[in-house]
PDB file of N, CA and C in Angstrom:
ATOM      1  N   UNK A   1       0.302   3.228   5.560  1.00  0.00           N
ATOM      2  CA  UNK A   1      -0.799   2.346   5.323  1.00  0.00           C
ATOM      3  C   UNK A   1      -0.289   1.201   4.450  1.00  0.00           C
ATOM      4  N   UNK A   2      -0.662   0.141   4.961  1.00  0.00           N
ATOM      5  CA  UNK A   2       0.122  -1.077   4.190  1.00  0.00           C
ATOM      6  C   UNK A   2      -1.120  -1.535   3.201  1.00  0.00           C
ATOM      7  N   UNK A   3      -0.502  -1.865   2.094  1.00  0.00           N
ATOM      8  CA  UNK A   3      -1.762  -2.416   0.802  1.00  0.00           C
ATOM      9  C   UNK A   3      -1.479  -3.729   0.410  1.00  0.00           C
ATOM     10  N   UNK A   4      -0.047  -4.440   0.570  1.00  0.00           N
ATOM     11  CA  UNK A   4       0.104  -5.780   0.616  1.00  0.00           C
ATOM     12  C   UNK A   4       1.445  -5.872   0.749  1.00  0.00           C
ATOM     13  N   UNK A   5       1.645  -7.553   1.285  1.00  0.00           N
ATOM     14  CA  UNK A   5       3.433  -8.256   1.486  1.00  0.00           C
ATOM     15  C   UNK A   5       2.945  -8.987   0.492  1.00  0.00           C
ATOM     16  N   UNK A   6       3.670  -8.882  -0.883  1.00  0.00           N
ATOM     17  CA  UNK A   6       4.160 -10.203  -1.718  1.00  0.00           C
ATOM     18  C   UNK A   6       5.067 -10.802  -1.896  1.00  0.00           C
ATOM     19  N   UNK A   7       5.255 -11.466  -2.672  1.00  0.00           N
ATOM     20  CA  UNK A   7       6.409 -12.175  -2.848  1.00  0.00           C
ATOM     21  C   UNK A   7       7.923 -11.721  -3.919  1.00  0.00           C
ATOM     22  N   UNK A   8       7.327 -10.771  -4.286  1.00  0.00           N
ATOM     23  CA  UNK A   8       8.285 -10.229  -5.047  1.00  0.00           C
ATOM     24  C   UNK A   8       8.706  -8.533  -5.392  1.00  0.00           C
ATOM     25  N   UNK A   9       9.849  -7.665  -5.808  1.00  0.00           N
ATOM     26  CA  UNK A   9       9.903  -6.375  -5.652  1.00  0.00           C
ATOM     27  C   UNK A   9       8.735  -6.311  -7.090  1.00  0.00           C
ATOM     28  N   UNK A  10       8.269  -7.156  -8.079  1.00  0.00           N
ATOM     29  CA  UNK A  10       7.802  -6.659  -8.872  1.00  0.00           C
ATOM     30  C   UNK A  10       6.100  -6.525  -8.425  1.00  0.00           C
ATOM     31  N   UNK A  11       5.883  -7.821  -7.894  1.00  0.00           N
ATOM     32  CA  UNK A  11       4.779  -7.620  -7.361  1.00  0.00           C
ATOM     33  C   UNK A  11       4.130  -6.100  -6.173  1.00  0.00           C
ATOM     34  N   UNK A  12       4.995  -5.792  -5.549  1.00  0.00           N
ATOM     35  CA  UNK A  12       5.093  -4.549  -4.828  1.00  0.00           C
ATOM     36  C   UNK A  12       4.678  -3.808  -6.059  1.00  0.00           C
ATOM     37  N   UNK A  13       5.219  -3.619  -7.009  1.00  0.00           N
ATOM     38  CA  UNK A  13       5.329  -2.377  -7.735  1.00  0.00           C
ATOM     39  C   UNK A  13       3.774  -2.337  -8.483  1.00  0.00           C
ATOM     40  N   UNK A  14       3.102  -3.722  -8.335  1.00  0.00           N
ATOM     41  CA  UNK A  14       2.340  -3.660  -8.994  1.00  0.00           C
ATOM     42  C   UNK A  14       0.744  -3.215  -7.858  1.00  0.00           C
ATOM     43  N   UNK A  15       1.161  -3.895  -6.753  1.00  0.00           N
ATOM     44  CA  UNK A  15       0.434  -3.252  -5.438  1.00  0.00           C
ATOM     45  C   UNK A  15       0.607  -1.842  -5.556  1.00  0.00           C
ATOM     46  N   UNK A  16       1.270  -0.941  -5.648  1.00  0.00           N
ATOM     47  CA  UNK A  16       1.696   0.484  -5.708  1.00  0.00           C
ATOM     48  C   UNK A  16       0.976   1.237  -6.873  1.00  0.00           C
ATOM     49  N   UNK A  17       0.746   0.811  -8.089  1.00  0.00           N
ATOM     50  CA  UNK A  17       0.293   0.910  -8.858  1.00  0.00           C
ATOM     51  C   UNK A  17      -1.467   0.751  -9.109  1.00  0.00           C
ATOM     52  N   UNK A  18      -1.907  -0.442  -8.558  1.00  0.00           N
ATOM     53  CA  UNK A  18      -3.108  -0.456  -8.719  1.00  0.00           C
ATOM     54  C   UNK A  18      -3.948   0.453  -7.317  1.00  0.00           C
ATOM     55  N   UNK A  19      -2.974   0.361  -6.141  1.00  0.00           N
ATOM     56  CA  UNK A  19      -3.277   1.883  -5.104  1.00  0.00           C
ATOM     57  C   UNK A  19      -3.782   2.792  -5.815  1.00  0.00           C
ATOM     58  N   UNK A  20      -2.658   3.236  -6.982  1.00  0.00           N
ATOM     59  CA  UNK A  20      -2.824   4.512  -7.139  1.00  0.00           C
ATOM     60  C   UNK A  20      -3.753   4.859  -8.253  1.00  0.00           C
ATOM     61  N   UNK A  21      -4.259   3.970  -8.957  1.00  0.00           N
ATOM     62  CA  UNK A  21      -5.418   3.554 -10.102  1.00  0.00           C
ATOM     63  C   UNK A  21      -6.564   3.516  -9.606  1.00  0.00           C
ATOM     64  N   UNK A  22      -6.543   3.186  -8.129  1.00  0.00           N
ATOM     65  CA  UNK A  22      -7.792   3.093  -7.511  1.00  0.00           C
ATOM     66  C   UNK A  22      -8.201   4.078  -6.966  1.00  0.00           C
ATOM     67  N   UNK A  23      -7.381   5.228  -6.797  1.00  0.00           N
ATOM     68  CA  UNK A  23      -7.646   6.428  -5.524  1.00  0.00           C
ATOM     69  C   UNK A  23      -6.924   7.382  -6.435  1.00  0.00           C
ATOM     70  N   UNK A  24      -6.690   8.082  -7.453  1.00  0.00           N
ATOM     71  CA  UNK A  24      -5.889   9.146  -8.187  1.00  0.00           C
ATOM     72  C   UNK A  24      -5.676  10.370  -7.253  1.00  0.00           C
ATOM     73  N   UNK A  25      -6.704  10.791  -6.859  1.00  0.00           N
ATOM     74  CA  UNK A  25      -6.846  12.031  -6.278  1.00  0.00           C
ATOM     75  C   UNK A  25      -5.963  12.251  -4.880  1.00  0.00           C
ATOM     76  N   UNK A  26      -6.594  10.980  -4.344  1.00  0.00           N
ATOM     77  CA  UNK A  26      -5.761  11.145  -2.563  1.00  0.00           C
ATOM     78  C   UNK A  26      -4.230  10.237  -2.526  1.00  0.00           C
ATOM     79  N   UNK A  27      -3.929   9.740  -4.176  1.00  0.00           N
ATOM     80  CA  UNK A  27      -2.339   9.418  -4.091  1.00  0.00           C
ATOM     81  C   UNK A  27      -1.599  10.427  -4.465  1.00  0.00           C
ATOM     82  N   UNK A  28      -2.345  11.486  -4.810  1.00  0.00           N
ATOM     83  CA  UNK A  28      -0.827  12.715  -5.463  1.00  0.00           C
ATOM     84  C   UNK A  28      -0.338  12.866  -4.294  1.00  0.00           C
ATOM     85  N   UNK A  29       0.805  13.183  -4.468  1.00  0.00           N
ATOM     86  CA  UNK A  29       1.883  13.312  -3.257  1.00  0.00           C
ATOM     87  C   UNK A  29       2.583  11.957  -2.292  1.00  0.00           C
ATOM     88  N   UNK A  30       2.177  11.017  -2.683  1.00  0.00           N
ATOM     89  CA  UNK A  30       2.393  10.048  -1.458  1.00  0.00           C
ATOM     90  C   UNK A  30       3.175   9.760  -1.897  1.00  0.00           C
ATOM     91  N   UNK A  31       4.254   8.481  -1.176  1.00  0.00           N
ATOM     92  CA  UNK A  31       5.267   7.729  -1.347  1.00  0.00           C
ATOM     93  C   UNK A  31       4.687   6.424  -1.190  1.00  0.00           C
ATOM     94  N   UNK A  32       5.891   5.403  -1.820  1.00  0.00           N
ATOM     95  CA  UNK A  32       6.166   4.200  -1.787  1.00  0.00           C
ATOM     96  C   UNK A  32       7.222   3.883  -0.213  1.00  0.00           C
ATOM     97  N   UNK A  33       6.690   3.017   0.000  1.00  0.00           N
ATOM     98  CA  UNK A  33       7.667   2.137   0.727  1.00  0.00           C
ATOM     99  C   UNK A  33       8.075   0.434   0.859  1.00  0.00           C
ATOM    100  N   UNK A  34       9.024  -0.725   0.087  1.00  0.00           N
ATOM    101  CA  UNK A  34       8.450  -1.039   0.338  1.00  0.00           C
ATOM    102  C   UNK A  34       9.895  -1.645   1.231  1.00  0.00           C
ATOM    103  N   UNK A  35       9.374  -2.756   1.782  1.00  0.00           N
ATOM    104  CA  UNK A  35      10.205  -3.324   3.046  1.00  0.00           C
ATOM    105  C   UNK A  35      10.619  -5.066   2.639  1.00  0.00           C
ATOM    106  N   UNK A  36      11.663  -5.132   2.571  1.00  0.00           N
ATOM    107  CA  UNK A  36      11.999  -6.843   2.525  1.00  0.00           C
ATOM    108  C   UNK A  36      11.853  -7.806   3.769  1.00  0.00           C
ATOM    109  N   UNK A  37      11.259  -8.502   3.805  1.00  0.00           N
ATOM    110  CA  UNK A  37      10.776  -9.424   5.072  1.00  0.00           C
ATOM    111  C   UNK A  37      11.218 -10.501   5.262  1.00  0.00           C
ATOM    112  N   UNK A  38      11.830 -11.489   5.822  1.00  0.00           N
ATOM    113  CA  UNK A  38      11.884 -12.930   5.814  1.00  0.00           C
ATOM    114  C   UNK A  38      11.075 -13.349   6.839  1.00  0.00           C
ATOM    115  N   UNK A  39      10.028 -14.137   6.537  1.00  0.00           N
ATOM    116  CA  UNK A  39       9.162 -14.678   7.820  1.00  0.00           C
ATOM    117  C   UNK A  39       8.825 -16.463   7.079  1.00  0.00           C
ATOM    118  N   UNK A  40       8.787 -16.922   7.506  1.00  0.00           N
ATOM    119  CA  UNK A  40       8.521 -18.150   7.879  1.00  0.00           C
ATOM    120  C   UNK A  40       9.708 -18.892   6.533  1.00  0.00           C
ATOM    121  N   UNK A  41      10.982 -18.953   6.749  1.00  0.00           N
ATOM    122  CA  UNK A  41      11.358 -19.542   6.008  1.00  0.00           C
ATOM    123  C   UNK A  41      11.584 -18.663   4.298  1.00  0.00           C
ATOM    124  N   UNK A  42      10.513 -17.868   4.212  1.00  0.00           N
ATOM    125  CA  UNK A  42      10.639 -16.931   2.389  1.00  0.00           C
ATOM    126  C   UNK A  42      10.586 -16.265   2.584  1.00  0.00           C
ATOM    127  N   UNK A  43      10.664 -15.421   1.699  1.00  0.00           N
ATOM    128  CA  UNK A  43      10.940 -13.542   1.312  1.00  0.00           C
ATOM    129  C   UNK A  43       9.473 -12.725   1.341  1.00  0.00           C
ATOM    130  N   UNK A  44       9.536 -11.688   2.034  1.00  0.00           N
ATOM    131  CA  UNK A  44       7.894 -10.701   1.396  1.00  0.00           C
ATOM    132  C   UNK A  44       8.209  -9.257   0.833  1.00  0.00           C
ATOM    133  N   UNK A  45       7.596  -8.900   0.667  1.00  0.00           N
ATOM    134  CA  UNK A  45       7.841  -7.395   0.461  1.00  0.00           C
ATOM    135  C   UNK A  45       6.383  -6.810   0.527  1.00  0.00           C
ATOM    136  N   UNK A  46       6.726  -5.950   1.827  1.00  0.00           N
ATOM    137  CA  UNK A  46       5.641  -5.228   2.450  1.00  0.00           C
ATOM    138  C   UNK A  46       5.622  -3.922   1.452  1.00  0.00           C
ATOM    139  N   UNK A  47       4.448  -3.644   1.210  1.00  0.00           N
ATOM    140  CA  UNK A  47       4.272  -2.483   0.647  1.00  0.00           C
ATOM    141  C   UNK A  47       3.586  -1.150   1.501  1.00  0.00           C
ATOM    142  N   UNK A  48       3.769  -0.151   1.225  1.00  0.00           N
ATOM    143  CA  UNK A  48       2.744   0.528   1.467  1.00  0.00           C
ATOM    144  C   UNK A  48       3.002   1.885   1.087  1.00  0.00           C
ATOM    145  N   UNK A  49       2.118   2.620   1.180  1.00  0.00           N
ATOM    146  CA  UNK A  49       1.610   3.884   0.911  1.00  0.00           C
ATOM    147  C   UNK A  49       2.339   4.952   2.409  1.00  0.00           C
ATOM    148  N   UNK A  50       2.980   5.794   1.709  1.00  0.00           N
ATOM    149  CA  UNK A  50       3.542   6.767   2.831  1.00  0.00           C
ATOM    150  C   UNK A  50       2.910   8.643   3.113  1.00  0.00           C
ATOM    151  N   UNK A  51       3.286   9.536   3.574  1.00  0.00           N
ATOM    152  CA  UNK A  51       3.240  10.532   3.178  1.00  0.00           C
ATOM    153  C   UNK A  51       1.967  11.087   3.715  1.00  0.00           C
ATOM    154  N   UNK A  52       1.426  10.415   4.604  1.00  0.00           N
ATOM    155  CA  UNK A  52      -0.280  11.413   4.632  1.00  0.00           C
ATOM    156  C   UNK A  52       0.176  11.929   5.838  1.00  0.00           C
ATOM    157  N   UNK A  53      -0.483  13.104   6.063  1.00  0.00           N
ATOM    158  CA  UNK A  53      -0.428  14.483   7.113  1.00  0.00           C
ATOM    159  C   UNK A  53      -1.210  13.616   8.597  1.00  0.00           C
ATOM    160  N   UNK A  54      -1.624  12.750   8.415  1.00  0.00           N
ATOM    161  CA  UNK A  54      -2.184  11.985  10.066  1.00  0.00           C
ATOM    162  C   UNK A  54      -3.160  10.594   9.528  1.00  0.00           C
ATOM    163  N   UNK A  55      -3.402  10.197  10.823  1.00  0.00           N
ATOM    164  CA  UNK A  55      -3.959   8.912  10.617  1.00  0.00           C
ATOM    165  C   UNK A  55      -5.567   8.886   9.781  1.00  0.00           C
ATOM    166  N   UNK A  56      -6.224  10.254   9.981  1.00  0.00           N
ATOM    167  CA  UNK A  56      -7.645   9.927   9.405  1.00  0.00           C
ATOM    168  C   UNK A  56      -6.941  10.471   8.083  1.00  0.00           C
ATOM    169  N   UNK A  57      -6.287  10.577   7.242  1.00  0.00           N
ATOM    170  CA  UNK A  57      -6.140  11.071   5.754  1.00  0.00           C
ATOM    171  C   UNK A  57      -5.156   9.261   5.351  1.00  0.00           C
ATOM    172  N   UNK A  58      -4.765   8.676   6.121  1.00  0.00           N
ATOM    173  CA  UNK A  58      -4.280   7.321   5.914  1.00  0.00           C
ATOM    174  C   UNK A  58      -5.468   6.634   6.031  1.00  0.00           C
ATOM    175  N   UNK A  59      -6.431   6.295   6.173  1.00  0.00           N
ATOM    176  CA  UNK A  59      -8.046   5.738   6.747  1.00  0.00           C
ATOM    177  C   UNK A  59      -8.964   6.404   5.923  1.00  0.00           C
ATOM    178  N   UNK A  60      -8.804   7.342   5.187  1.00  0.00           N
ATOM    179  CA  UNK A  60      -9.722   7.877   3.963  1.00  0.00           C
ATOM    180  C   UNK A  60      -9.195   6.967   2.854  1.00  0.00           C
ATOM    181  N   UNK A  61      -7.968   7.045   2.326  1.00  0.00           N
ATOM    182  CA  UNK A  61      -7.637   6.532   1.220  1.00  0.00           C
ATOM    183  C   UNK A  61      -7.441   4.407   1.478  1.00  0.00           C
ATOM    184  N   UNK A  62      -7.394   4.472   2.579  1.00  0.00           N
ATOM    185  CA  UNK A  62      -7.746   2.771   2.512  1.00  0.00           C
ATOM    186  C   UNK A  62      -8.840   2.525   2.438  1.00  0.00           C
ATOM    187  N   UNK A  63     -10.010   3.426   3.230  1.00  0.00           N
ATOM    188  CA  UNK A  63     -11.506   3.002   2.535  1.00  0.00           C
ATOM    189  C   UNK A  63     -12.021   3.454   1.151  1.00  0.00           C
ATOM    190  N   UNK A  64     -10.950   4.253   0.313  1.00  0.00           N
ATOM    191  CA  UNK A  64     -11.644   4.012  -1.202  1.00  0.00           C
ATOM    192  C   UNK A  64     -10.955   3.014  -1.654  1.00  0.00           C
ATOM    193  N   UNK A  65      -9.506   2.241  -1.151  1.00  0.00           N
ATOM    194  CA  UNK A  65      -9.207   1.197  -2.028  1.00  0.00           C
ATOM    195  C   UNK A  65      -9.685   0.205  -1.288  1.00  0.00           C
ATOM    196  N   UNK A  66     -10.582   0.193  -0.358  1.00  0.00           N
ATOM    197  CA  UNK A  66     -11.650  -1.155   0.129  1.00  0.00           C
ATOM    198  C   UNK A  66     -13.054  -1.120  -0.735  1.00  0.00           C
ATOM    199  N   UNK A  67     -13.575   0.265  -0.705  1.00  0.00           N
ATOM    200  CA  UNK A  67     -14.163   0.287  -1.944  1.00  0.00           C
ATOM    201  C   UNK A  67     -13.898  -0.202  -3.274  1.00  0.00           C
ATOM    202  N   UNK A  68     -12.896  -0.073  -3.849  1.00  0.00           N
ATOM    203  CA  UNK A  68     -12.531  -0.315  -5.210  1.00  0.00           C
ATOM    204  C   UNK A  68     -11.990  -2.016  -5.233  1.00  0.00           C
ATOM    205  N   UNK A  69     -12.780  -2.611  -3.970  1.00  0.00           N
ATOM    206  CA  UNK A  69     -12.335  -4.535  -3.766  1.00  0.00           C
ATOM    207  C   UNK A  69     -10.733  -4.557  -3.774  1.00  0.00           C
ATOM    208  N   UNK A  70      -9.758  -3.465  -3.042  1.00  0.00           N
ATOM    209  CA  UNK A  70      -8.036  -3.808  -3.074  1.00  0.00           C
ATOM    210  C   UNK A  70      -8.835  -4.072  -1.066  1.00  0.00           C
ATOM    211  N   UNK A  71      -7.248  -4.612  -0.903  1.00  0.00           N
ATOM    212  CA  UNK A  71      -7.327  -4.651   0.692  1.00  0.00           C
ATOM    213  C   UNK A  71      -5.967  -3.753   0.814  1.00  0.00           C
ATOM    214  N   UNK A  72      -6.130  -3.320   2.357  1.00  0.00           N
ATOM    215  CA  UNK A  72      -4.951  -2.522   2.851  1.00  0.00           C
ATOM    216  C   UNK A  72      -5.446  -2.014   4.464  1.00  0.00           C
ATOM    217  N   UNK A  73      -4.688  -2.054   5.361  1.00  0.00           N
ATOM    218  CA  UNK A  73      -4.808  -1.517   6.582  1.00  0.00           C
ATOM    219  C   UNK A  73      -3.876  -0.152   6.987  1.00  0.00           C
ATOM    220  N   UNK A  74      -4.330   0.484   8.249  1.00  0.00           N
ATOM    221  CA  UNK A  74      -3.363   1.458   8.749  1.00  0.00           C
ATOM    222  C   UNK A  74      -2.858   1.085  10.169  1.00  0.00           C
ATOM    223  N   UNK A  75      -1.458   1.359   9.694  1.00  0.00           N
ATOM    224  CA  UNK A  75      -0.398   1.006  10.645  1.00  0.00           C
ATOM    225  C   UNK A  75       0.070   1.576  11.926  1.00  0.00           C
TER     226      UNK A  75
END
């Protein structure tokens, strides 16, 4: 489940972080991932959330951090 591409590895870390501030319960266990991008000319870094057992337990925890006003989709 991706929660954001920024612009930086720190910014990732901070996407990763407020994930897991927002949802405590359904981040124990998960992983980080994040991914270096070059698209249009600059750098991104895709983040996201790894580790869930199937797609509706990836789709639970993006609708409490849509609840909690973060954005994030499943991949």
């Amino acid at each position: 489940m991706q929660i954001g591409a920024v612009s930086s590895p720190a910014l990732a870390d901070k996407a990763w972080n407020d994930a897991v501030a927002a949802a405590p319960g359904l981040a124990a266990g998960k992983g980080k991932a994040v991914e270096r991008i070059e698209r249009d000319g600059g750098t991104l870094y895709r983040t996201a959330v790894t580790g869930f057992a199937d797609r509706a337990a990836a789709t639970a925890f993006c609708n409490r951090l849509k609840a909690a006003g973060k954005s994030c989709f499943v991949r």
